[in-house]
N, C-alpha and C. Protein backbone atom coordinates (compact mmCIF):
# COMPACT_ATOMS: atom_id res chain seq x y z
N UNK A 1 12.06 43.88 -18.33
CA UNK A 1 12.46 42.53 -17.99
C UNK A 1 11.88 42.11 -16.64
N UNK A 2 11.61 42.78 -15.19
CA UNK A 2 11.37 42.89 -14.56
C UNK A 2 9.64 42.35 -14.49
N UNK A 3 9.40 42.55 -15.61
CA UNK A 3 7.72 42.40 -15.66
C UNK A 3 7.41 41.15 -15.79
N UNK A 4 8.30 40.32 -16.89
CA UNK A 4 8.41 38.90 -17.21
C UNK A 4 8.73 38.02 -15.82
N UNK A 5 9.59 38.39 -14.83
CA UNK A 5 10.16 37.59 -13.89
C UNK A 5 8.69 36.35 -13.10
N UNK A 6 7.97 37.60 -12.58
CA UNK A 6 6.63 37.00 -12.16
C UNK A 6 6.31 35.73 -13.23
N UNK A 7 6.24 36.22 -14.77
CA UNK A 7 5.45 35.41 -14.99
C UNK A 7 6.33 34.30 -15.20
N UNK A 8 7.63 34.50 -15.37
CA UNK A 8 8.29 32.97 -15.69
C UNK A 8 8.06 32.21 -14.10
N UNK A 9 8.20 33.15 -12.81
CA UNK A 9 8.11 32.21 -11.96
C UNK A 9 7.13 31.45 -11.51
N UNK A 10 5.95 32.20 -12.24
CA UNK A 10 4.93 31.41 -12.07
C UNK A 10 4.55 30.20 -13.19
N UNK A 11 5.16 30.05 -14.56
CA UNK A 11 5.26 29.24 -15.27
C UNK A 11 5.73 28.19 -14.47
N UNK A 12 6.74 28.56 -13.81
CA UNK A 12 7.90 27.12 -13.18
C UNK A 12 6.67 26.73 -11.98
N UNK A 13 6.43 27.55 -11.01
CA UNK A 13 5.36 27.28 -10.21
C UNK A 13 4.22 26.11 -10.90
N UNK A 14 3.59 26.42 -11.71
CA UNK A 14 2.48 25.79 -12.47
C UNK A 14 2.97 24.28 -12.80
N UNK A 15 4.13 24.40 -13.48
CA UNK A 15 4.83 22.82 -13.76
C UNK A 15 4.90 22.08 -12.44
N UNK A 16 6.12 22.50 -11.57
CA UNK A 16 6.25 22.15 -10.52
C UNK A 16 5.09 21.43 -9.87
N UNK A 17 4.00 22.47 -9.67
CA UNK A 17 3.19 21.53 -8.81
C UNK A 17 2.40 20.65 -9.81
N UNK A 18 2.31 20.54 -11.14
CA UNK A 18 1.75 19.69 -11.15
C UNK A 18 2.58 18.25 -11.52
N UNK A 19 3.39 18.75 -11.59
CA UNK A 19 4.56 17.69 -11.76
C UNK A 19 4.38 16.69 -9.74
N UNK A 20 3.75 17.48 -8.80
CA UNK A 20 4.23 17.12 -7.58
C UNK A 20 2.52 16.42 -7.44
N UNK A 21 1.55 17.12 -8.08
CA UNK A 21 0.55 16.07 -8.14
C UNK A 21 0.44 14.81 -8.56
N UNK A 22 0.81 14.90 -9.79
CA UNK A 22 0.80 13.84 -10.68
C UNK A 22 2.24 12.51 -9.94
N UNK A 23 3.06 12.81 -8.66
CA UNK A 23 3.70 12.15 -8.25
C UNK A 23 3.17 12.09 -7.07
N UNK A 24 2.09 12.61 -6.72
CA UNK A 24 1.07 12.20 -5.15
C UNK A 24 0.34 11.19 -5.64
N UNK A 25 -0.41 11.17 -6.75
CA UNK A 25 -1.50 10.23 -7.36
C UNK A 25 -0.67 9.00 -7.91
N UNK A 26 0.64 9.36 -8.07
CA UNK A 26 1.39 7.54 -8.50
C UNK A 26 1.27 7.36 -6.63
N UNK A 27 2.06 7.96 -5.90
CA UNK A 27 2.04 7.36 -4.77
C UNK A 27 1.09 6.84 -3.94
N UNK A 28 -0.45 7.31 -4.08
CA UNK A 28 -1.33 7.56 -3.47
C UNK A 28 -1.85 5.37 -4.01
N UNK A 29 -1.57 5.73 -5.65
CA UNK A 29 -1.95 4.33 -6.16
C UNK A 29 -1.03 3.65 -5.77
N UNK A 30 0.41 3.42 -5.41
CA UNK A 30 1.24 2.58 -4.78
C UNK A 30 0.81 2.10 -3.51
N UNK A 31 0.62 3.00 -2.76
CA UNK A 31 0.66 2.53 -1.37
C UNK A 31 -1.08 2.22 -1.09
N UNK A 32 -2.35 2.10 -1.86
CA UNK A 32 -3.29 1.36 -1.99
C UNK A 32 -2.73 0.03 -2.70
N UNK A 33 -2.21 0.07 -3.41
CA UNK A 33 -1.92 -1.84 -3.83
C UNK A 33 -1.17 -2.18 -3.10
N UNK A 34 0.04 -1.87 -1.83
CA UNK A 34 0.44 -1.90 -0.67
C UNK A 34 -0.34 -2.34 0.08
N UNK A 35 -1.40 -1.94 0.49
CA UNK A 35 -2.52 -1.59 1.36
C UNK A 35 -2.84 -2.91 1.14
N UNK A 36 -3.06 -2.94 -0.36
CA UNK A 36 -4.57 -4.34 -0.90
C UNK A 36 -3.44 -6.31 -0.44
N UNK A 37 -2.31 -5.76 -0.98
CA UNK A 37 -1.86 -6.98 -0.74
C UNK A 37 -1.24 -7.67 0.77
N UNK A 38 -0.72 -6.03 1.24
CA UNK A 38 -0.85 -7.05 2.55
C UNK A 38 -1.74 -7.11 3.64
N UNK A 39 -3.18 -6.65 3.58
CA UNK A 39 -4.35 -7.52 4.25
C UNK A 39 -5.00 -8.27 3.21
N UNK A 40 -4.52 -8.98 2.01
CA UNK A 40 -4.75 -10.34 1.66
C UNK A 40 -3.54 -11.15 2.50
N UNK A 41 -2.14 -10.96 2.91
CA UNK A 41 -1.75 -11.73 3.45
C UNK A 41 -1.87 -12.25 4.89
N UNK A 42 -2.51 -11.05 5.32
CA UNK A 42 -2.53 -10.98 6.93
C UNK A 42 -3.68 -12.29 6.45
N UNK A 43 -4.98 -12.03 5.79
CA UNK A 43 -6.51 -12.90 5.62
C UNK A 43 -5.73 -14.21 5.35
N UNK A 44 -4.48 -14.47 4.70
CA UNK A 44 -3.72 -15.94 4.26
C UNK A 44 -3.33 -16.34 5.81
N UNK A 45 -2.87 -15.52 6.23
CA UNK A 45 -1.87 -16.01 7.86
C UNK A 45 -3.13 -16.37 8.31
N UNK A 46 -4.09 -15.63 8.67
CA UNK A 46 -4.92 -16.42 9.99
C UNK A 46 -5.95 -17.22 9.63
N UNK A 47 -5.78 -17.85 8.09
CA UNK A 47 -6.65 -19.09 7.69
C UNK A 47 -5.55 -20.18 7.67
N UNK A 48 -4.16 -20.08 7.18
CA UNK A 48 -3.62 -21.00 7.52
C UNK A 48 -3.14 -21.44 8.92
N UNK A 49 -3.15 -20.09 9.35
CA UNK A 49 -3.18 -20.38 10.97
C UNK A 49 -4.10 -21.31 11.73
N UNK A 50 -5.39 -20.98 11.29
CA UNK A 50 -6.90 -21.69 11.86
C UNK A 50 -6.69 -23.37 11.74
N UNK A 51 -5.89 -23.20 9.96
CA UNK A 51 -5.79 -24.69 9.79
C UNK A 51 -5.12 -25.60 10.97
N UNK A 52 -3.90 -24.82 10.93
CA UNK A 52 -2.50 -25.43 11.78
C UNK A 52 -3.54 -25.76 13.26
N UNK A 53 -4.09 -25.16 13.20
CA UNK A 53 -4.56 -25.25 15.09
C UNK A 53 -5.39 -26.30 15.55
N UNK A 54 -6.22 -26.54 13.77
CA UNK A 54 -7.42 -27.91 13.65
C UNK A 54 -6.40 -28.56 13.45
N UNK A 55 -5.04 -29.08 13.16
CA UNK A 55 -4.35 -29.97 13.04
C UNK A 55 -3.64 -30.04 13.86
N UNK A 56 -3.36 -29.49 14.94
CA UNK A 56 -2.80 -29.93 16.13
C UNK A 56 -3.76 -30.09 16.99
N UNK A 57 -4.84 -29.69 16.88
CA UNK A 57 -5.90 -30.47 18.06
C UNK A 57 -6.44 -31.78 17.58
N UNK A 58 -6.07 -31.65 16.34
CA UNK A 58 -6.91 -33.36 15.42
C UNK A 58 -4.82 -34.53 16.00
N UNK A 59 -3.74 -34.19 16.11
CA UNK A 59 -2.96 -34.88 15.96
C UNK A 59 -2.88 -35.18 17.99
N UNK A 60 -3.54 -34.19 18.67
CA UNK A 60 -3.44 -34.52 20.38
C UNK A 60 -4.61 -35.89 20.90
N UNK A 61 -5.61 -35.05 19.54
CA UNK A 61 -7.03 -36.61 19.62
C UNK A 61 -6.48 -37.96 19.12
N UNK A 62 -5.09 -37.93 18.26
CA UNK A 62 -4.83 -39.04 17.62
C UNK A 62 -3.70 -39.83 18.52
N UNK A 63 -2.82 -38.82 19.23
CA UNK A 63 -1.99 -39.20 20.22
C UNK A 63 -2.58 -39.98 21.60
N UNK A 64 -3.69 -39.02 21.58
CA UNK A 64 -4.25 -39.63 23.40
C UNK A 64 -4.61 -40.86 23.14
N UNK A 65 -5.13 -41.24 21.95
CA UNK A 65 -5.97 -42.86 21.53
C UNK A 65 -4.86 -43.20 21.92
C-alpha cells in the first residue's frame, strides 16, 4: 500500500496544478481586457478633456467681445 501513496500523491499533484494553470491563464486573460479597457478610457478622458479646454478658451474669446 505504501508503494501506491507516491503515486496517488502525485496524481492529486498533476490535477492540482493544472487545475492552478488553467486558473492563471483565465486570470492572465481577465486582467489583459482590464488592461485593454481602461487605457481606452484614460484615451476617452484626455480627448474629452482637450475638447472641454477648446471650449473654454473658445467661450473666454466670446466673453471678452
Amino acid at each position: 500500500m505504501a508503494n501506491f501513496d507516491w503515486e496517488i500523491r502525485a496524481k492529486e499533484r498533476r490535477l492540482e496544478n493544472k487545475q492552478l494553470k488553467k486558473r492563471i491563464k483565465e486570470l492572465t486573460f481577465s486582467r489583459d481586457e482590464w488592461k485593454v479597457k481602461a487605457m481606452k478610457r484614460k484615451e476617452d478622458f484626455d480627448e474629452l478633456n482637450q475638447k472641454l479646454l477648446v471650449v473654454k478658451k473658445n467661450m473666454q474669446q466670446i466673453i471678452g467681445l
